[in-house]
C-alpha atoms as a PDB file:
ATOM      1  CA  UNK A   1      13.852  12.231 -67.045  1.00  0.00           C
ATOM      2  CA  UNK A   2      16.173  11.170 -64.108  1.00  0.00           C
ATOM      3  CA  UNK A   3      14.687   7.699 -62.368  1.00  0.00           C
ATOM      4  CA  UNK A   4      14.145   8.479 -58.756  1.00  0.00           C
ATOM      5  CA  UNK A   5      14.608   4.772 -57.832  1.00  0.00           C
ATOM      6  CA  UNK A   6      16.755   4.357 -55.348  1.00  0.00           C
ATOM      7  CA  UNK A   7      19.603   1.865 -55.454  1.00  0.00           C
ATOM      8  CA  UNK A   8      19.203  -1.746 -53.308  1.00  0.00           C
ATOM      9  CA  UNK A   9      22.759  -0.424 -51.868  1.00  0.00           C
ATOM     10  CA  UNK A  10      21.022   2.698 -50.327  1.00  0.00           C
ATOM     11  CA  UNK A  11      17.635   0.914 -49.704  1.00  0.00           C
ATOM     12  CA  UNK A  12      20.147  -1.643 -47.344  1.00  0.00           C
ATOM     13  CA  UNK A  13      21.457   0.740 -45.851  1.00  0.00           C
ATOM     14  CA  UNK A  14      18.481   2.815 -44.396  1.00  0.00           C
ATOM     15  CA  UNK A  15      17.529  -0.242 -43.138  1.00  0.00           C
ATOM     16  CA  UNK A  16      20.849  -0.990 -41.548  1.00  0.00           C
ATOM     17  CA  UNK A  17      20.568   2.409 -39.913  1.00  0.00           C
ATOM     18  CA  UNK A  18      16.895   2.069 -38.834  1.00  0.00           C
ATOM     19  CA  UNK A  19      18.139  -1.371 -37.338  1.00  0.00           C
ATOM     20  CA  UNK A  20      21.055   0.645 -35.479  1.00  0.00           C
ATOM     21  CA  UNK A  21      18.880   2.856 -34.140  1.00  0.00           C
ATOM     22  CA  UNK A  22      16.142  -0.118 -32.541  1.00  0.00           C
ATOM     23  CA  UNK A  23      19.282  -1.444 -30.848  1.00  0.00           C
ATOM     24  CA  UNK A  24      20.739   1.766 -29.250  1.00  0.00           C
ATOM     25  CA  UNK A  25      16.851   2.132 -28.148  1.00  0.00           C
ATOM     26  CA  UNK A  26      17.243  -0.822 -26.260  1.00  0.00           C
ATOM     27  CA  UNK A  27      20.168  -0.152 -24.726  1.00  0.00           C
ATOM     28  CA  UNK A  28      18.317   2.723 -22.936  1.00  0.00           C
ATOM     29  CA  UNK A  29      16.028  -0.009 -21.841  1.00  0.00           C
ATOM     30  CA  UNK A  30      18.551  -2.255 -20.685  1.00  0.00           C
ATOM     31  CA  UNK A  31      19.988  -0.527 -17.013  1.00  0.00           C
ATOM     32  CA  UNK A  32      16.284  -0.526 -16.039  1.00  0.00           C
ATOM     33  CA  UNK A  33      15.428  -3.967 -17.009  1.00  0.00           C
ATOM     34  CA  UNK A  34      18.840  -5.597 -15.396  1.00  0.00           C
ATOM     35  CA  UNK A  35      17.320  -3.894 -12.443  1.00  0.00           C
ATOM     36  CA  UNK A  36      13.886  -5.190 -12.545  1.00  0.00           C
ATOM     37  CA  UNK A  37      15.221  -9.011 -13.095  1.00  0.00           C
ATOM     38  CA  UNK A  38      17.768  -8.745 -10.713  1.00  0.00           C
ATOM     39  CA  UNK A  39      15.785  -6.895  -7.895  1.00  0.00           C
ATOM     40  CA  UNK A  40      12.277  -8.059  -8.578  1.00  0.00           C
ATOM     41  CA  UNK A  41      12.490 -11.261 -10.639  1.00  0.00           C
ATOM     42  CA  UNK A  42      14.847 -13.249  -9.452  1.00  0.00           C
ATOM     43  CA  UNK A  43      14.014 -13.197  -5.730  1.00  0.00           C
ATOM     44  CA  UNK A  44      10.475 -13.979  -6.255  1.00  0.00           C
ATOM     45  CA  UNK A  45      11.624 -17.318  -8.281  1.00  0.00           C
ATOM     46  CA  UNK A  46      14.035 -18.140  -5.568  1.00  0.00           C
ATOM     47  CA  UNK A  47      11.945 -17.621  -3.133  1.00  0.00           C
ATOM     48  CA  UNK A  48       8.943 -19.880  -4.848  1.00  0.00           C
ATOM     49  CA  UNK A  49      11.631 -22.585  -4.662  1.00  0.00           C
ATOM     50  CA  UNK A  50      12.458 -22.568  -1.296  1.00  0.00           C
ATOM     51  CA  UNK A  51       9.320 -22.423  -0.360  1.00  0.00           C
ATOM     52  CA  UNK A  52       9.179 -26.537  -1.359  1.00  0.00           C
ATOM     53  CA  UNK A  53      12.297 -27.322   0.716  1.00  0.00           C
ATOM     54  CA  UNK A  54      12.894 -27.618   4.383  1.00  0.00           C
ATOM     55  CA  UNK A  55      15.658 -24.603   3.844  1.00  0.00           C
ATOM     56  CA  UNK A  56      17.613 -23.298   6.661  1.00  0.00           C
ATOM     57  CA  UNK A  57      19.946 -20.485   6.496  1.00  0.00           C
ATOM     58  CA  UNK A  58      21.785 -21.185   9.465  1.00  0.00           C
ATOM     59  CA  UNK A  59      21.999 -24.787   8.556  1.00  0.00           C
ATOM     60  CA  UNK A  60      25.175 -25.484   6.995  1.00  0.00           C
ATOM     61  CA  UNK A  61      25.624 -29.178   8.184  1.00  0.00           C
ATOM     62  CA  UNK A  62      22.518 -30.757   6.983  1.00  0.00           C
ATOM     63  CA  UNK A  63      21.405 -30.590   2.750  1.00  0.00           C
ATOM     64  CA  UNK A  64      18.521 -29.234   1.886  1.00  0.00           C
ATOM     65  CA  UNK A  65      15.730 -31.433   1.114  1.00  0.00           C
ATOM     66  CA  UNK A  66      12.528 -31.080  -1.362  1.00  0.00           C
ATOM     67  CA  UNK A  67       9.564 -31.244   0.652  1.00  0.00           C
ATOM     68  CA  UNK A  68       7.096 -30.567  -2.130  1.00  0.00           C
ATOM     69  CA  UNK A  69       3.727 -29.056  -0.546  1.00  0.00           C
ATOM     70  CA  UNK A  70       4.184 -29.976   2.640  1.00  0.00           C
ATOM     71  CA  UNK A  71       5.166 -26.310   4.106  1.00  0.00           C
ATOM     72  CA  UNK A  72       1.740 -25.028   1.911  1.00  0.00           C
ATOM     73  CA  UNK A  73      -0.404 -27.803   3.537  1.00  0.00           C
ATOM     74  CA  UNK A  74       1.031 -27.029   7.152  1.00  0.00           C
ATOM     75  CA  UNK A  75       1.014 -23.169   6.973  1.00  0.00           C
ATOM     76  CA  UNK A  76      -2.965 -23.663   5.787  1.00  0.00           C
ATOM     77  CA  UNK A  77      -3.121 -25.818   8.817  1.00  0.00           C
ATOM     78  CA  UNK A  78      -1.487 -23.318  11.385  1.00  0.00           C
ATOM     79  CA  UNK A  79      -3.609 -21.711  13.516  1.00  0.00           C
ATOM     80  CA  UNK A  80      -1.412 -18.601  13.971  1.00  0.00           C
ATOM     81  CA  UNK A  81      -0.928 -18.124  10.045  1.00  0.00           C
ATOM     82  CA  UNK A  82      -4.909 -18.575  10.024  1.00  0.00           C
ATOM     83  CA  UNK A  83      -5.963 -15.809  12.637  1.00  0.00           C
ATOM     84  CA  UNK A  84      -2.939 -14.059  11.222  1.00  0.00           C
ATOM     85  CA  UNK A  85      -4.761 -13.650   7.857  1.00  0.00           C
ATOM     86  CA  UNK A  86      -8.176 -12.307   9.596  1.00  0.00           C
ATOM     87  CA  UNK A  87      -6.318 -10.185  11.951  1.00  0.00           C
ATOM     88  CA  UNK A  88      -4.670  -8.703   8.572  1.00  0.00           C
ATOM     89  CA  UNK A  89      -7.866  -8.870   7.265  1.00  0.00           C
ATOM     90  CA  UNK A  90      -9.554  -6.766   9.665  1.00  0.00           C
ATOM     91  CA  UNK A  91      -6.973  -3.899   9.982  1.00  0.00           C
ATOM     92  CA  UNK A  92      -7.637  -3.565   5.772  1.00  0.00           C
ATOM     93  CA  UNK A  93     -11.438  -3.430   6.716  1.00  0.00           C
ATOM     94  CA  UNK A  94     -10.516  -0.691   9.284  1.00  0.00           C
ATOM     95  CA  UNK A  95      -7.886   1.067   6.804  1.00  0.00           C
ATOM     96  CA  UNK A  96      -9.224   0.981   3.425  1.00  0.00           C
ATOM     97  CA  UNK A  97     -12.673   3.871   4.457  1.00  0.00           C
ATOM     98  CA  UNK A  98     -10.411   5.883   5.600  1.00  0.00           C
ATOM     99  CA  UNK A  99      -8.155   6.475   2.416  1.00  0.00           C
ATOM    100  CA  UNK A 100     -10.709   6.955   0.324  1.00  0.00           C
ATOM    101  CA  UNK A 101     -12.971   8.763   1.955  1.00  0.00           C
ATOM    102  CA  UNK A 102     -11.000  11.059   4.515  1.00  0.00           C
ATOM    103  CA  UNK A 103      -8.627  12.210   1.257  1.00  0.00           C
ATOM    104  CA  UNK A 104     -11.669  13.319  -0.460  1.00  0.00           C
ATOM    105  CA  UNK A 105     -13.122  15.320   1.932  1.00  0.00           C
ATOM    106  CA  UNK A 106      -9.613  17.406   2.362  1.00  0.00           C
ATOM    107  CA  UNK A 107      -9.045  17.764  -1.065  1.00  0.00           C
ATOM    108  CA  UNK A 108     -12.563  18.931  -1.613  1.00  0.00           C
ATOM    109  CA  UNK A 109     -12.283  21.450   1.087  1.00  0.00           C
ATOM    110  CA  UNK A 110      -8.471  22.211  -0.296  1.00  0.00           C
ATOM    111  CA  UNK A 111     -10.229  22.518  -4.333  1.00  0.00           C
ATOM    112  CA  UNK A 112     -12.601  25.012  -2.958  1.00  0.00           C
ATOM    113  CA  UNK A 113      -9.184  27.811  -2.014  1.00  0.00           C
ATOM    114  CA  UNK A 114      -9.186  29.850  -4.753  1.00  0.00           C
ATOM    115  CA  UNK A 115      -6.154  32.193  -3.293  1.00  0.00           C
ATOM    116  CA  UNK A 116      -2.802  30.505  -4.865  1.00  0.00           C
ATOM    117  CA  UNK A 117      -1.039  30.710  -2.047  1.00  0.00           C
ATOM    118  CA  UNK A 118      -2.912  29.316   0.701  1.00  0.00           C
ATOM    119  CA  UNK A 119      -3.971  26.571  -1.903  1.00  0.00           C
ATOM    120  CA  UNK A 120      -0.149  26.070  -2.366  1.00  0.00           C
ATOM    121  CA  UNK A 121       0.637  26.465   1.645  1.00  0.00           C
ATOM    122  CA  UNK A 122      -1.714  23.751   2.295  1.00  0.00           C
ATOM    123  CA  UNK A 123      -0.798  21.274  -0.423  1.00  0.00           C
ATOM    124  CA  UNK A 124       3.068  21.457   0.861  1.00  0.00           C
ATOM    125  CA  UNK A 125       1.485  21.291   5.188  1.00  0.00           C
ATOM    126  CA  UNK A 126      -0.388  18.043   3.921  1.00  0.00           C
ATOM    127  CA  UNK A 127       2.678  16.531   2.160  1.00  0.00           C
ATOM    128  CA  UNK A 128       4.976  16.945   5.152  1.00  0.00           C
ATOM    129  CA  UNK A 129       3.926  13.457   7.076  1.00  0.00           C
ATOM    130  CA  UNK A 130       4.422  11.619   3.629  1.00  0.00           C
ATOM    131  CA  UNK A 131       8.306  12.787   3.221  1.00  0.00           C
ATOM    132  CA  UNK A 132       9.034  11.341   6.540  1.00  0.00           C
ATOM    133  CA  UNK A 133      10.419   8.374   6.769  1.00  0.00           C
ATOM    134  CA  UNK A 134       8.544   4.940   7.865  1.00  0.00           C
ATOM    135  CA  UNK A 135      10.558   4.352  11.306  1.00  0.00           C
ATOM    136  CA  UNK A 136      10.446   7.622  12.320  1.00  0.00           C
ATOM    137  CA  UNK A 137       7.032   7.783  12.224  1.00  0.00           C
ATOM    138  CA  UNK A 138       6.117   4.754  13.920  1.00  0.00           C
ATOM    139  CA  UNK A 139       8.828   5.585  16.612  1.00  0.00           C
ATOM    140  CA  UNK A 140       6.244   8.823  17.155  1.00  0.00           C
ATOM    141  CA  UNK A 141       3.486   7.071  17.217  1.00  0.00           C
ATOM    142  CA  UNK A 142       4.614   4.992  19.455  1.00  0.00           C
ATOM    143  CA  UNK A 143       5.408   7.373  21.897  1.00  0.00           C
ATOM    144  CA  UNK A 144       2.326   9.249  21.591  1.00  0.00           C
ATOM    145  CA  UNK A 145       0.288   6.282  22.327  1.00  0.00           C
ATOM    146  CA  UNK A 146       2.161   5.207  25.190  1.00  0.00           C
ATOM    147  CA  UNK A 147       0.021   4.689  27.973  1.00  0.00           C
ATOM    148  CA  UNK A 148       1.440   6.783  30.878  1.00  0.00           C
ATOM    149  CA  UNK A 149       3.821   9.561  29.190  1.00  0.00           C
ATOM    150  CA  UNK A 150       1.954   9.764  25.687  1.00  0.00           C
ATOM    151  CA  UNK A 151       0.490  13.588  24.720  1.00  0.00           C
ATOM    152  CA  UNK A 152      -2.821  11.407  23.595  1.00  0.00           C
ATOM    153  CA  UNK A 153      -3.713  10.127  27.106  1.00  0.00           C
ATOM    154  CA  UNK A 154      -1.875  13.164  28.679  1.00  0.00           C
ATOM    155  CA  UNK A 155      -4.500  15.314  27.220  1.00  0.00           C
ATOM    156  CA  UNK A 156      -7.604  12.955  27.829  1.00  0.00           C
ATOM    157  CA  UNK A 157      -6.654  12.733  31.738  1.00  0.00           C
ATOM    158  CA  UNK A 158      -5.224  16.295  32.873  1.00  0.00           C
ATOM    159  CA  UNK A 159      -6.658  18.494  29.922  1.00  0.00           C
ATOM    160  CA  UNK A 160      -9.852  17.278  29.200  1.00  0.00           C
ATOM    161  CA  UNK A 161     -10.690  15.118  31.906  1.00  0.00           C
ATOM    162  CA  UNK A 162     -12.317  12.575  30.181  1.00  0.00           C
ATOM    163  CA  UNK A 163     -10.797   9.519  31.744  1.00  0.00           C
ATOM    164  CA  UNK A 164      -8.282   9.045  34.937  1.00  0.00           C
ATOM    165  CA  UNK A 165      -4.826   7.628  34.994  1.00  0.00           C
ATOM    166  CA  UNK A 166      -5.956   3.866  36.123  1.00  0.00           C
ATOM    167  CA  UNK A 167      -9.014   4.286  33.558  1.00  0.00           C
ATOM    168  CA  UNK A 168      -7.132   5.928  30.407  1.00  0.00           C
ATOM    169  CA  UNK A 169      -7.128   3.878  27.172  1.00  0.00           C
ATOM    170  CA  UNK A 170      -3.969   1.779  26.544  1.00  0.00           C
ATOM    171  CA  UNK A 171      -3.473   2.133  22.564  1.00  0.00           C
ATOM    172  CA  UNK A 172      -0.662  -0.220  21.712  1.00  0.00           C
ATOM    173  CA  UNK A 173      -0.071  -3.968  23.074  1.00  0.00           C
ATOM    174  CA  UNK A 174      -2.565  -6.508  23.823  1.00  0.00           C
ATOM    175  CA  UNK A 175      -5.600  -4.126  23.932  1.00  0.00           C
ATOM    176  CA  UNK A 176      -8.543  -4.307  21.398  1.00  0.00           C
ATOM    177  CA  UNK A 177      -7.844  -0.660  20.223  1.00  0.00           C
ATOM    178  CA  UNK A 178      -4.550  -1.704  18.810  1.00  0.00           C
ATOM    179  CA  UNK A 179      -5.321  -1.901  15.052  1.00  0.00           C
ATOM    180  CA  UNK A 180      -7.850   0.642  15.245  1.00  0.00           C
ATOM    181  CA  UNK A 181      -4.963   2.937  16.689  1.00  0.00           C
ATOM    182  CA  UNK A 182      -2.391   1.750  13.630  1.00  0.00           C
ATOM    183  CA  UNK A 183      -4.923   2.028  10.854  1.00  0.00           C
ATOM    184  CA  UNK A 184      -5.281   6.227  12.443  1.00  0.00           C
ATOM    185  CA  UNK A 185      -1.545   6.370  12.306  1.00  0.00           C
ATOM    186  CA  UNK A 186      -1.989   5.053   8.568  1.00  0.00           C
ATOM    187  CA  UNK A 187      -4.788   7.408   7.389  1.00  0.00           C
ATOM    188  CA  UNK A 188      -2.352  10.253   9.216  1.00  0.00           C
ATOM    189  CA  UNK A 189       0.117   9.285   7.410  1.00  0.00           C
ATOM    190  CA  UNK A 190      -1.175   9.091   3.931  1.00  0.00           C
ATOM    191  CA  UNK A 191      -3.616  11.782   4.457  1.00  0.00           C
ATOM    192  CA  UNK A 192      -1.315  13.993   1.806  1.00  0.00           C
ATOM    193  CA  UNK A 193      -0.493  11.493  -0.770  1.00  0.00           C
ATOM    194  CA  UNK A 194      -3.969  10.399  -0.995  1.00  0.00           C
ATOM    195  CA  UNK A 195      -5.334  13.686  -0.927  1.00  0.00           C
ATOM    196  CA  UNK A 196      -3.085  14.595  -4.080  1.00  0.00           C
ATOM    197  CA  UNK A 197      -4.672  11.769  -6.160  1.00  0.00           C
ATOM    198  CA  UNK A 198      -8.260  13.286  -6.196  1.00  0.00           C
ATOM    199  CA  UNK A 199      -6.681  17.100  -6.169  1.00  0.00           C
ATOM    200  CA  UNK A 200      -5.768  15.710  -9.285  1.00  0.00           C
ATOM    201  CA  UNK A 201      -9.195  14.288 -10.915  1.00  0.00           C
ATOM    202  CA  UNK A 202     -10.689  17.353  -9.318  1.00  0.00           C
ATOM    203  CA  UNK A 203      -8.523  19.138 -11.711  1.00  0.00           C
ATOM    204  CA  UNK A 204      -9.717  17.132 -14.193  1.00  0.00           C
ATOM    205  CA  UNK A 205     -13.528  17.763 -14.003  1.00  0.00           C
ATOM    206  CA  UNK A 206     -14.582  21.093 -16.157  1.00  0.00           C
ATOM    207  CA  UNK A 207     -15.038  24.266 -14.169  1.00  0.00           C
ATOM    208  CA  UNK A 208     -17.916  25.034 -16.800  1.00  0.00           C
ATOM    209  CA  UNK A 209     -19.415  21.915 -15.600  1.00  0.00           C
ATOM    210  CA  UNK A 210     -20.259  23.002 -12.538  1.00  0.00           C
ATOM    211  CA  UNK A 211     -20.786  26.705 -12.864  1.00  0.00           C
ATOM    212  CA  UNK A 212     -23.494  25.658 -15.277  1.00  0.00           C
ATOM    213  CA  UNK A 213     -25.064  23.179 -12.202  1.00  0.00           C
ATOM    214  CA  UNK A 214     -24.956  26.222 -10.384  1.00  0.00           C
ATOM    215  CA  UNK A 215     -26.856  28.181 -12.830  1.00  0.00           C
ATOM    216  CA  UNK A 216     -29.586  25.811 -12.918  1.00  0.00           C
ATOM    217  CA  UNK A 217     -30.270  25.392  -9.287  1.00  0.00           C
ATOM    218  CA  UNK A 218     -27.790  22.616  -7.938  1.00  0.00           C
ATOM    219  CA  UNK A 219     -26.320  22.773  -4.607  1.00  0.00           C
ATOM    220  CA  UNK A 220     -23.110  21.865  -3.094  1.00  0.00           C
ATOM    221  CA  UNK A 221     -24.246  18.323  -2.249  1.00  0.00           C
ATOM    222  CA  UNK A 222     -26.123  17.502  -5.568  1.00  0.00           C
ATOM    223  CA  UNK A 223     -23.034  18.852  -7.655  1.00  0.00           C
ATOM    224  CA  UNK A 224     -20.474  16.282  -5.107  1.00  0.00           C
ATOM    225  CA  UNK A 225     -23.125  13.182  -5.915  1.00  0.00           C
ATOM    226  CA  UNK A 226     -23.599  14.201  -9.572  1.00  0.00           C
ATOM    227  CA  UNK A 227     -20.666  15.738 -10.851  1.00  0.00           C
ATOM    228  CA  UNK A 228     -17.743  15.714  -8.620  1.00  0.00           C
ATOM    229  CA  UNK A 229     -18.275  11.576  -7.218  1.00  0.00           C
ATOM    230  CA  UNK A 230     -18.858   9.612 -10.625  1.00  0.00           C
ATOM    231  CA  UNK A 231     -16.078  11.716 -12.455  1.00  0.00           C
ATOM    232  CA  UNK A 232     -13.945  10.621  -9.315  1.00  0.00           C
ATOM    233  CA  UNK A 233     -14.215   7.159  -8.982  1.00  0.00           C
ATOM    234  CA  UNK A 234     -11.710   5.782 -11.008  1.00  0.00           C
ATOM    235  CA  UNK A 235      -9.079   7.213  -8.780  1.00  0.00           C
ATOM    236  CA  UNK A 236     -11.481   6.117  -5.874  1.00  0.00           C
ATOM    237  CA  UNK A 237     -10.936   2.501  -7.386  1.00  0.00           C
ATOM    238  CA  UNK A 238      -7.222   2.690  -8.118  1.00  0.00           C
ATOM    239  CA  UNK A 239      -6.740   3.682  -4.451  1.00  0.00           C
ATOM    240  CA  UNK A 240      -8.774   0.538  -3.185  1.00  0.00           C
ATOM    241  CA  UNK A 241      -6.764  -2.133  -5.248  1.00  0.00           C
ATOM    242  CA  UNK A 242      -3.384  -0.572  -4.357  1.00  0.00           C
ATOM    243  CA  UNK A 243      -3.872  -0.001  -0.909  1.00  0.00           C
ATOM    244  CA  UNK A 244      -5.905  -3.458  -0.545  1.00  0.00           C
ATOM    245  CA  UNK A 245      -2.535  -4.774  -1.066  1.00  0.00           C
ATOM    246  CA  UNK A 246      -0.612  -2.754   1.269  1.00  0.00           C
ATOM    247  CA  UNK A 247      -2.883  -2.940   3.796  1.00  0.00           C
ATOM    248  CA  UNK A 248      -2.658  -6.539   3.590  1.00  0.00           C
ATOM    249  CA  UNK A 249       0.842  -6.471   3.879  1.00  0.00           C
ATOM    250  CA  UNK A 250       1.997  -4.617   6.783  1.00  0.00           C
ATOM    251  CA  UNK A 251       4.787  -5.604   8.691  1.00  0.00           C
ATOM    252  CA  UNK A 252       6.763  -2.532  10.294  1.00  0.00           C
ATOM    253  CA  UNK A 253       4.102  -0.787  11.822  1.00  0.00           C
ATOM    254  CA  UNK A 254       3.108  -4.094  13.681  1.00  0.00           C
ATOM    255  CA  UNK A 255       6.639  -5.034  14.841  1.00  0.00           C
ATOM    256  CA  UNK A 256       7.392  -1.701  16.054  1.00  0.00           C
ATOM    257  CA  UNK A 257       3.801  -1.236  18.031  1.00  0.00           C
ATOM    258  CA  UNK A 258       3.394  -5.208  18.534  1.00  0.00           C
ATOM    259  CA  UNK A 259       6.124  -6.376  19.151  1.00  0.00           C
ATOM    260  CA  UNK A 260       6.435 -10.535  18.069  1.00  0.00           C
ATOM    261  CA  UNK A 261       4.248 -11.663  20.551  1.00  0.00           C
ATOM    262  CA  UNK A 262       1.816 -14.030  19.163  1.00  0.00           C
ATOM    263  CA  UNK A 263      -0.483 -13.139  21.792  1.00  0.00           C
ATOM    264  CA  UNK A 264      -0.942  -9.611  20.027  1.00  0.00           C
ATOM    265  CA  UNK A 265      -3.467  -7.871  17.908  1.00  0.00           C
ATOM    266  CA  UNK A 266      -0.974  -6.769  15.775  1.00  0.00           C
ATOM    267  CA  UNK A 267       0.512 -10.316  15.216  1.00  0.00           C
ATOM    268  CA  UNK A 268      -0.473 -10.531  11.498  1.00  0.00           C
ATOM    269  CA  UNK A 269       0.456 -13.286   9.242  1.00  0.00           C
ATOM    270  CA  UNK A 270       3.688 -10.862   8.394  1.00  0.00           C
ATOM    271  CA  UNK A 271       4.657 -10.402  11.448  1.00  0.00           C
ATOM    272  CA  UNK A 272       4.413 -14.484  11.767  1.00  0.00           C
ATOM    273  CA  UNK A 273       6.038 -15.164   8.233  1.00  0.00           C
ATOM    274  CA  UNK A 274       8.889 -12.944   9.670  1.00  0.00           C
ATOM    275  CA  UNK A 275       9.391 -14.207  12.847  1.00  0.00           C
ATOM    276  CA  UNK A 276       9.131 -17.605  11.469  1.00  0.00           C
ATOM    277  CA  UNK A 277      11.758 -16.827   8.916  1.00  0.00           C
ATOM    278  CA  UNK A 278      14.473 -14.783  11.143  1.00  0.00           C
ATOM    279  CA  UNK A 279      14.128 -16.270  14.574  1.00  0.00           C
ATOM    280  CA  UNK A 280      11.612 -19.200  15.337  1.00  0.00           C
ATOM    281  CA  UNK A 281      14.308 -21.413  14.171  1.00  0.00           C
ATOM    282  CA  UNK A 282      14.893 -19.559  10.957  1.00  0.00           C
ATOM    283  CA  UNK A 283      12.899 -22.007   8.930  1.00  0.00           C
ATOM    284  CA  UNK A 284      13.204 -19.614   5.539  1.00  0.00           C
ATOM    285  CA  UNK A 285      11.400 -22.540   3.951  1.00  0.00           C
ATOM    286  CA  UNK A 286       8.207 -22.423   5.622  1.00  0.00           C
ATOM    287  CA  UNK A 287       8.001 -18.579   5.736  1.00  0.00           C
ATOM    288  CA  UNK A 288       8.313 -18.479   1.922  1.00  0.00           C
ATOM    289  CA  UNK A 289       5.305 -20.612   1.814  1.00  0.00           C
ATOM    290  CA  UNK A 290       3.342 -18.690   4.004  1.00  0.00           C
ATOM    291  CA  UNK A 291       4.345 -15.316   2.227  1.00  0.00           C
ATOM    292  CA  UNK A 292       3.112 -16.708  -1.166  1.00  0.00           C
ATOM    293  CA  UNK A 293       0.017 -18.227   0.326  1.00  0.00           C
ATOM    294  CA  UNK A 294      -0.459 -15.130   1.318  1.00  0.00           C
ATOM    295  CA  UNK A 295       0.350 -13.030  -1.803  1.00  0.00           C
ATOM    296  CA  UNK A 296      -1.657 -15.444  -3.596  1.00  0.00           C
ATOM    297  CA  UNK A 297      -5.064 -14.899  -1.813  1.00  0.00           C
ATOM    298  CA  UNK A 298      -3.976 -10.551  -2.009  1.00  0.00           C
ATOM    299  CA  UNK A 299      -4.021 -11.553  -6.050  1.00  0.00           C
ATOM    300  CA  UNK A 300      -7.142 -13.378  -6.420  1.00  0.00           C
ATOM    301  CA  UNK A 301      -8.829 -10.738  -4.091  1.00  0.00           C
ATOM    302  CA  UNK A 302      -7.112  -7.906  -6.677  1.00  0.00           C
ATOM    303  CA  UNK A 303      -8.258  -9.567  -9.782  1.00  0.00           C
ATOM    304  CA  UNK A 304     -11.704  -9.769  -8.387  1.00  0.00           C
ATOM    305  CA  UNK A 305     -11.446  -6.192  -7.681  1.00  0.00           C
ATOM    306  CA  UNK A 306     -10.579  -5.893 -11.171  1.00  0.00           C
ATOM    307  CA  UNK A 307     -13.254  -7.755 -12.450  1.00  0.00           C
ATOM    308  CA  UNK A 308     -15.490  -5.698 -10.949  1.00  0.00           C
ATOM    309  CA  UNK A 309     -14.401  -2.687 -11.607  1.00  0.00           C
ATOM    310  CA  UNK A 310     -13.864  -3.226 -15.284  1.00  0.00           C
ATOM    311  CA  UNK A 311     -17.612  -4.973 -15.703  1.00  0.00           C
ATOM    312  CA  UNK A 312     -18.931  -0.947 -13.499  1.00  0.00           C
ATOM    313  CA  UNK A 313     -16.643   1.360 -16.061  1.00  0.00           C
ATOM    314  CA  UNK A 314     -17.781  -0.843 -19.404  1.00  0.00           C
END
């Protein structure tokens, strides 16, 4: 009988091939990883070490100096970054109901279409604010909140009557209804992205499921509390830790509404870190410190969020 042993010289050399073909693997890997370090990586370490210097970028006749915590210990003392942080914080109380629960009550009503095309039609209608871009949008916005030529006050004084042209709301500038009016433009603007994340889970959930809840007596509100919400709520939790962080962050919207007076509603601790950084004596340095005291406080508040929502799912 012929041995079916095979040689050490073949044995070596499927294993030099199955080597060969781990590296060529990684080379697939390797565009996308240059990318990440060189785009994500490396800025975030350079900016961590500036953020311990008195760095300038303007300042070419003076070395920079290691300060050690000294920009942390005066950005916690600043007033501005302070009310910064709770005026942040309040437009992600305003802006965080409104993504979860405004999206789900479209994308029921959108899940409940059963002819293709109109369920189609109105998937692409709410998708067509999220394909345009950022600057445009607040450029709108800004224009339809403007106090004496904007459609929104147009139609509240000569349409509906509701309110005259000394007595008509002023949305934008230093006016209490400033972040309320950004966090609509936000939930406007979302409104199809969001909506798309629980068309999705509502694909998920068994149409047997709920015919049979039919059969037995349940309504439309008991089968939303006890089929439809529980089987939902992981997406409901994604969208609160992602857009926690978002909300958190805004900068654009701000600026472009706000302006960078500190006087503002809309004079978050971005808007600060920015100014700060690019024209309140461009002290780079201090900015960085306030943008990771800031990112630090989003993380602990995400991996509480975490926390929580692993100990409700276990």
């Amino acid at each position: 009988m012929a041995s079916t042993t095979l040689s050490p010289t073949l044995s070596r050399a499927a294993v030099r091939r199955r080597q060969l073909r781990e590296n060529i693997n990684w080379l697939f890997v390797l565009p996308a990883l240059v990318f990440f370090v060189g785009y994500m990586v490396y800025p975030i370490v350079q900016v961590f070490l500036i953020s311990f210097t008195d760095y300038r970028y303007l300042n070419v006749t003076e070395p920079t100096n290691f300060i050690g915590l000294k920009n942390y210990l005066d950005a916690l003392a600043d007033p501005k970054f302070q009310q910064g942080i709770w005026r942040a914080l309040y437009f992600t109380l305003l802006f965080l109901p409104g993504v979860i629960f405004i999206p789900l009550f479209v994308a029921i009503l959108v899940d409940r279409v059963t002819n293709p095309t109109l369920s189609t039609l109105y998937r692409l209608i709410l998708l067509i604010p999220a394909v345009i871009p950022g600057p445009m949008i607040f450029v709108l916005w800004r224009w339809m909140y403007d106090y004496e030529v904007g459609p929104i006050n147009t139609i509240l004084v000569d349409v509906l009557h509701l309110f005259t042209f000394r007595t008509a709301p002023q949305w934008v500038g230093d006016t209490p209804l400033a972040i309320p009016a950004v966090a609509f433009m936000e939930w406007w603007w979302g409104l199809g992205y969001h909506t798309m994340f629980f068309l999705a889970g509502l694909a998920a959930i068994p149409r047997e499921m709920t015919e049979a809840a039919r059969v037995d007596g349940a309504n439309e509100w008991q089968l939303f509390w006890k089929i439809t919400l529980p089987r939902l709520r992981p997406i409901m939790l994604i969208l609160v830790v992602l857009r926690f962080g978002t909300a958190m962050a805004v900068i654009e919207e701000f600026i472009i509404m706000g302006g960078l007076n500190s006087n503002m509603p809309t004079y978050t601790w971005t808007v600060y870190m920015w100014h700060t950084a690019f024209n309140l004596g461009w002290l780079q340095g201090y900015a960085a410190a306030m943008g990771w005291l800031g990112a630090l406080s989003m993380l602990v508040v995400v991996g509480f969020l975490f926390y929580i929502f692993r100990n409700q799912d276990g």
